[in-house]
N, C-alpha and C. Protein backbone atom coordinates (compact mmCIF):
# COMPACT_ATOMS: atom_id res chain seq x y z
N UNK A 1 0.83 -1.19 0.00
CA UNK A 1 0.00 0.00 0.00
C UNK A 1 0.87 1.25 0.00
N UNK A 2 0.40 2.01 -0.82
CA UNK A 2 0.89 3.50 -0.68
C UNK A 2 0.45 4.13 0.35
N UNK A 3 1.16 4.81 1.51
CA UNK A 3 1.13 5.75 2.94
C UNK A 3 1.50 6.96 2.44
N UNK A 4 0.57 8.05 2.90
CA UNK A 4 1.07 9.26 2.79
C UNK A 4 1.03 9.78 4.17
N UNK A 5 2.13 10.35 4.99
CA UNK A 5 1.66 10.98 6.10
C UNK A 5 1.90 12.36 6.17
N UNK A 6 0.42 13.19 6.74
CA UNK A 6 0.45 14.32 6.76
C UNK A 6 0.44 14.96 8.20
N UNK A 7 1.19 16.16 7.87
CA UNK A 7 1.61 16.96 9.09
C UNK A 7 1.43 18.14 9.04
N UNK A 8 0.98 18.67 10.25
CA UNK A 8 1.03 20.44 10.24
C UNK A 8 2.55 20.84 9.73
N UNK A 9 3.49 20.48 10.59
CA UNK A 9 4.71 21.28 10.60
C UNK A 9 5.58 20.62 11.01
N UNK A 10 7.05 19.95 10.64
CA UNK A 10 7.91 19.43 10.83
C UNK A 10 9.04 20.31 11.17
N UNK A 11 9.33 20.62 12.28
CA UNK A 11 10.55 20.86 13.06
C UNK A 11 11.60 20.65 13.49
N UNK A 12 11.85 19.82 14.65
CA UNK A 12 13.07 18.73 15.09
C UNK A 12 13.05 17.99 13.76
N UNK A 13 12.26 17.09 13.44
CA UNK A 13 12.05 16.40 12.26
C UNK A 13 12.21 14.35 13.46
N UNK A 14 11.87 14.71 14.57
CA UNK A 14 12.01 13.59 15.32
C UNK A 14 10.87 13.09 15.86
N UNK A 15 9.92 13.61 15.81
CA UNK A 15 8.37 12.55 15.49
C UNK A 15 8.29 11.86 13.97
N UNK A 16 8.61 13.10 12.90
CA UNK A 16 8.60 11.81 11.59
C UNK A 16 9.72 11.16 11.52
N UNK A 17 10.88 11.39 11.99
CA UNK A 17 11.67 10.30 12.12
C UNK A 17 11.03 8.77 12.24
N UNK A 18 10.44 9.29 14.00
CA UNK A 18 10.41 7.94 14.31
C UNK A 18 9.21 7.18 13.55
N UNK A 19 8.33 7.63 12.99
CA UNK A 19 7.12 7.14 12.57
C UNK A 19 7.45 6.84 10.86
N UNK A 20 8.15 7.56 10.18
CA UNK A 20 9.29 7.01 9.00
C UNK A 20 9.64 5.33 8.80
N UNK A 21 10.65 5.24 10.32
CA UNK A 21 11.23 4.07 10.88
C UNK A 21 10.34 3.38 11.14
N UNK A 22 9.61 3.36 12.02
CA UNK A 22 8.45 2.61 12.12
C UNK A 22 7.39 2.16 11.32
N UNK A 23 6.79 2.83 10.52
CA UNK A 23 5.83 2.56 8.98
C UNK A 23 7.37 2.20 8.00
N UNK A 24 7.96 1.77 7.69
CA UNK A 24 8.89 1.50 7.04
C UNK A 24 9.10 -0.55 6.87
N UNK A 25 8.80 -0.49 8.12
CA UNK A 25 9.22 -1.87 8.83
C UNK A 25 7.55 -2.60 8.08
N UNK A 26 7.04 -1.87 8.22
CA UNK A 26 5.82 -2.68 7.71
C UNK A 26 5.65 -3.06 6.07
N UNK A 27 6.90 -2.47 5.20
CA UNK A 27 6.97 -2.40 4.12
C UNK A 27 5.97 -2.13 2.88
N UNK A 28 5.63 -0.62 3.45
CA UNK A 28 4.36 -0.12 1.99
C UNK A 28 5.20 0.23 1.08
N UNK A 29 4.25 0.29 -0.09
CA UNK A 29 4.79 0.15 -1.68
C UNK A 29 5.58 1.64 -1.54
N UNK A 30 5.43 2.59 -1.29
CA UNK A 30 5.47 3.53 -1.10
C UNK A 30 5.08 4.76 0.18
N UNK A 31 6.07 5.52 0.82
CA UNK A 31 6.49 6.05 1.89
C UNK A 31 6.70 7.33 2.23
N UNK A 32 5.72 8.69 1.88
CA UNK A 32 5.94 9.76 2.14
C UNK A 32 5.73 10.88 3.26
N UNK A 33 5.56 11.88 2.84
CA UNK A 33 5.67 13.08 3.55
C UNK A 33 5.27 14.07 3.04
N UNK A 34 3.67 14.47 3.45
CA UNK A 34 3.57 16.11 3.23
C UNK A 34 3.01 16.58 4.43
N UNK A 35 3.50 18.54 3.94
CA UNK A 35 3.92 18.78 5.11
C UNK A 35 3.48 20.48 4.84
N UNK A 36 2.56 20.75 5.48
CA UNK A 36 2.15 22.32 5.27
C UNK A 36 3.17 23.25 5.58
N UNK A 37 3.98 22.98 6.55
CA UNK A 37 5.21 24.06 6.96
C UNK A 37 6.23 23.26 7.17
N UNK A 38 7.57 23.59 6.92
CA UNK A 38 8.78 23.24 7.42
C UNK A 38 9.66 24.39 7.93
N UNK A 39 10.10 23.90 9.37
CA UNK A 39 10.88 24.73 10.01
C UNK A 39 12.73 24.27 9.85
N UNK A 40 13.25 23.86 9.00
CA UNK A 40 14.31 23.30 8.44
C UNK A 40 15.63 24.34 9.82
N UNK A 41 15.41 25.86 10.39
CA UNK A 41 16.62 25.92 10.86
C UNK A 41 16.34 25.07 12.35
N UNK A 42 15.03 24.54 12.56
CA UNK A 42 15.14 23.53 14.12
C UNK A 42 15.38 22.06 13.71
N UNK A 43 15.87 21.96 12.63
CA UNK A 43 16.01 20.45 12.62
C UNK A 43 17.31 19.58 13.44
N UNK A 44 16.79 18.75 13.95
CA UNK A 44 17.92 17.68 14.64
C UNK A 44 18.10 16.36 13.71
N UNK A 45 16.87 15.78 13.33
CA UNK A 45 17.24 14.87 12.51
C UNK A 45 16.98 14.99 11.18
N UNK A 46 17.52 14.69 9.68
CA UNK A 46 17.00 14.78 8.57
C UNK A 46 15.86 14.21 7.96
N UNK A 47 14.90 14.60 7.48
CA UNK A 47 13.59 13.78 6.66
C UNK A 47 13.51 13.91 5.50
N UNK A 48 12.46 13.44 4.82
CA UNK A 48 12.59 13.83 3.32
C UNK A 48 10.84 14.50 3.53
N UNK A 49 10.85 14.98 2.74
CA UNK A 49 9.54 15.89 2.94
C UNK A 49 8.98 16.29 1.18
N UNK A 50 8.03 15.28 0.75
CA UNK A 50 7.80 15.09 -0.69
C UNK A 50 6.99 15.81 -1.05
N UNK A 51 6.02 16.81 -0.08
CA UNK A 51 4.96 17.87 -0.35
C UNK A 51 5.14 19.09 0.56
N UNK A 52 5.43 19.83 0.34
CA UNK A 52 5.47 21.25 0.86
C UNK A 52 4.20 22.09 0.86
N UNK A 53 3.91 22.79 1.86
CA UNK A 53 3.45 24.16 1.49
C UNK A 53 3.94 25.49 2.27
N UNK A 54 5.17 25.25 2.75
CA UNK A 54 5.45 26.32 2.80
C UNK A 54 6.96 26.39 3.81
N UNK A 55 8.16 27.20 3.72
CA UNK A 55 9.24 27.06 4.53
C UNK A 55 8.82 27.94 5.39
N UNK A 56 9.07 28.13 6.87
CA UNK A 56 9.20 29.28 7.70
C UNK A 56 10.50 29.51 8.20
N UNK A 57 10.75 30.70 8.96
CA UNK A 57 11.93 30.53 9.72
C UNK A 57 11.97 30.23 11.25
N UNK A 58 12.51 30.65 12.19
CA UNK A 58 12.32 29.93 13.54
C UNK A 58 11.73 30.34 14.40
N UNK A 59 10.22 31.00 14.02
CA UNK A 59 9.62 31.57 14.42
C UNK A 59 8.39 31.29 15.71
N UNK A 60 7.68 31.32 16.19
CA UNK A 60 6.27 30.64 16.63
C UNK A 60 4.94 31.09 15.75
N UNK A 61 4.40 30.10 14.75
CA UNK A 61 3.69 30.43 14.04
C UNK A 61 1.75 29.85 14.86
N UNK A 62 1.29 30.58 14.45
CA UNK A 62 0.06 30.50 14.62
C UNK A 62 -1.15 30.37 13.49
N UNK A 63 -2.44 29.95 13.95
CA UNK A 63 -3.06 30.18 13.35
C UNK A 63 -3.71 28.58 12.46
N UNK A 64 -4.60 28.52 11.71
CA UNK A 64 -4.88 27.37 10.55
C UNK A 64 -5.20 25.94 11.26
N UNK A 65 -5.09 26.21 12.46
CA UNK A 65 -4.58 24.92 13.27
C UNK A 65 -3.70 25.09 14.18
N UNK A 66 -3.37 25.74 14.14
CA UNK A 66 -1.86 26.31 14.65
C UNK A 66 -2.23 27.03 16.17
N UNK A 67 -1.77 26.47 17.84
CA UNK A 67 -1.98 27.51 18.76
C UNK A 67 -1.58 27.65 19.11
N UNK A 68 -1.15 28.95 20.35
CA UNK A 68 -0.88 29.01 21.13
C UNK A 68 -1.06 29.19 22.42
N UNK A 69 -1.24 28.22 23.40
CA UNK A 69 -1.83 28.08 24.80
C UNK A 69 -2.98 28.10 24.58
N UNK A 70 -3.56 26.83 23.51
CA UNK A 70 -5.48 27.32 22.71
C UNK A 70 -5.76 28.22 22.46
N UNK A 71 -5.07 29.65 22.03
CA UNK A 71 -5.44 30.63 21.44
C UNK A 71 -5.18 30.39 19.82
N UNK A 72 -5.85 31.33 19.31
CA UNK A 72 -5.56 31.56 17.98
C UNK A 72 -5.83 29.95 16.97
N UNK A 73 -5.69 29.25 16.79
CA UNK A 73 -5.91 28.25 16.71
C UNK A 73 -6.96 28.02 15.11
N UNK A 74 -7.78 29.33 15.59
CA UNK A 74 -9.05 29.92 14.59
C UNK A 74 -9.51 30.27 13.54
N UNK A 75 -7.77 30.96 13.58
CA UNK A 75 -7.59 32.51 12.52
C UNK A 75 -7.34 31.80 11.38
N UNK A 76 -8.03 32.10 9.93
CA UNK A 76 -7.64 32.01 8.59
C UNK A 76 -6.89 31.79 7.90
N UNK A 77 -5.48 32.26 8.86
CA UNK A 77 -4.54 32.67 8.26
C UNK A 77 -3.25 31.72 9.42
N UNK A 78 -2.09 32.14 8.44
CA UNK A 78 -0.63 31.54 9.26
C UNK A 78 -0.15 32.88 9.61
N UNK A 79 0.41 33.17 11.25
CA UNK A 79 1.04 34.54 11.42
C UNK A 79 1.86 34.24 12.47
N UNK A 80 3.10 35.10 12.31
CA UNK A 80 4.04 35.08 13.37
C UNK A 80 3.56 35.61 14.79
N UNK A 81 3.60 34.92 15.59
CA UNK A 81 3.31 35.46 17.40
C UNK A 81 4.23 36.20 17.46
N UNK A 82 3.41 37.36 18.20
CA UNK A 82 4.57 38.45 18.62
C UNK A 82 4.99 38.27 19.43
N UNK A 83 6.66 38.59 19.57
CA UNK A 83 7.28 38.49 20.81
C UNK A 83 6.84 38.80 22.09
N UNK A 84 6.73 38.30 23.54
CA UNK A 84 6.04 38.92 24.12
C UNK A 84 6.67 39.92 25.32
């Protein structure tokens, strides 16, 4: 079977690591990754990431899904939290 796994946002890159490794072992025909945001300067481990929608930088993003402390969570849109 073809697996696609989707993610808000890949960071460390060490939850899809491990779930990579793990769905791997089960041997589907095929093994990806999409991924609405990538935060590539917090990465610790490398992934491959076959669908994008979008790079950020090392920011705290909000919004789409996205919260902070259950706020915002709501909003339409992707936006940087202001420093506080």
């Amino acid at each position: 079977k073809d697996v696609l796994l989707v993610e808000d946002i890949v960071d460390t890159g060490l939850t899809m690591r491990y779930l990579l490794d793990n769905l791997s072992t089960r041997r589907p025909r095929r093994l990806q990754v999409c991924s609405l945001l990538d935060k590539p300067a917090r990465r610790r481990v490398e992934v491959p990431i076959d669908f994008l929608g979008f790079t950020v930088p090392d920011v705290f993003v909000v919004g789409y899904g996205l919260d902070y402390r259950g706020l915002y969570r709501n909003l339409d849109f992707i936006g940087k939290l202001r420093d506080a």
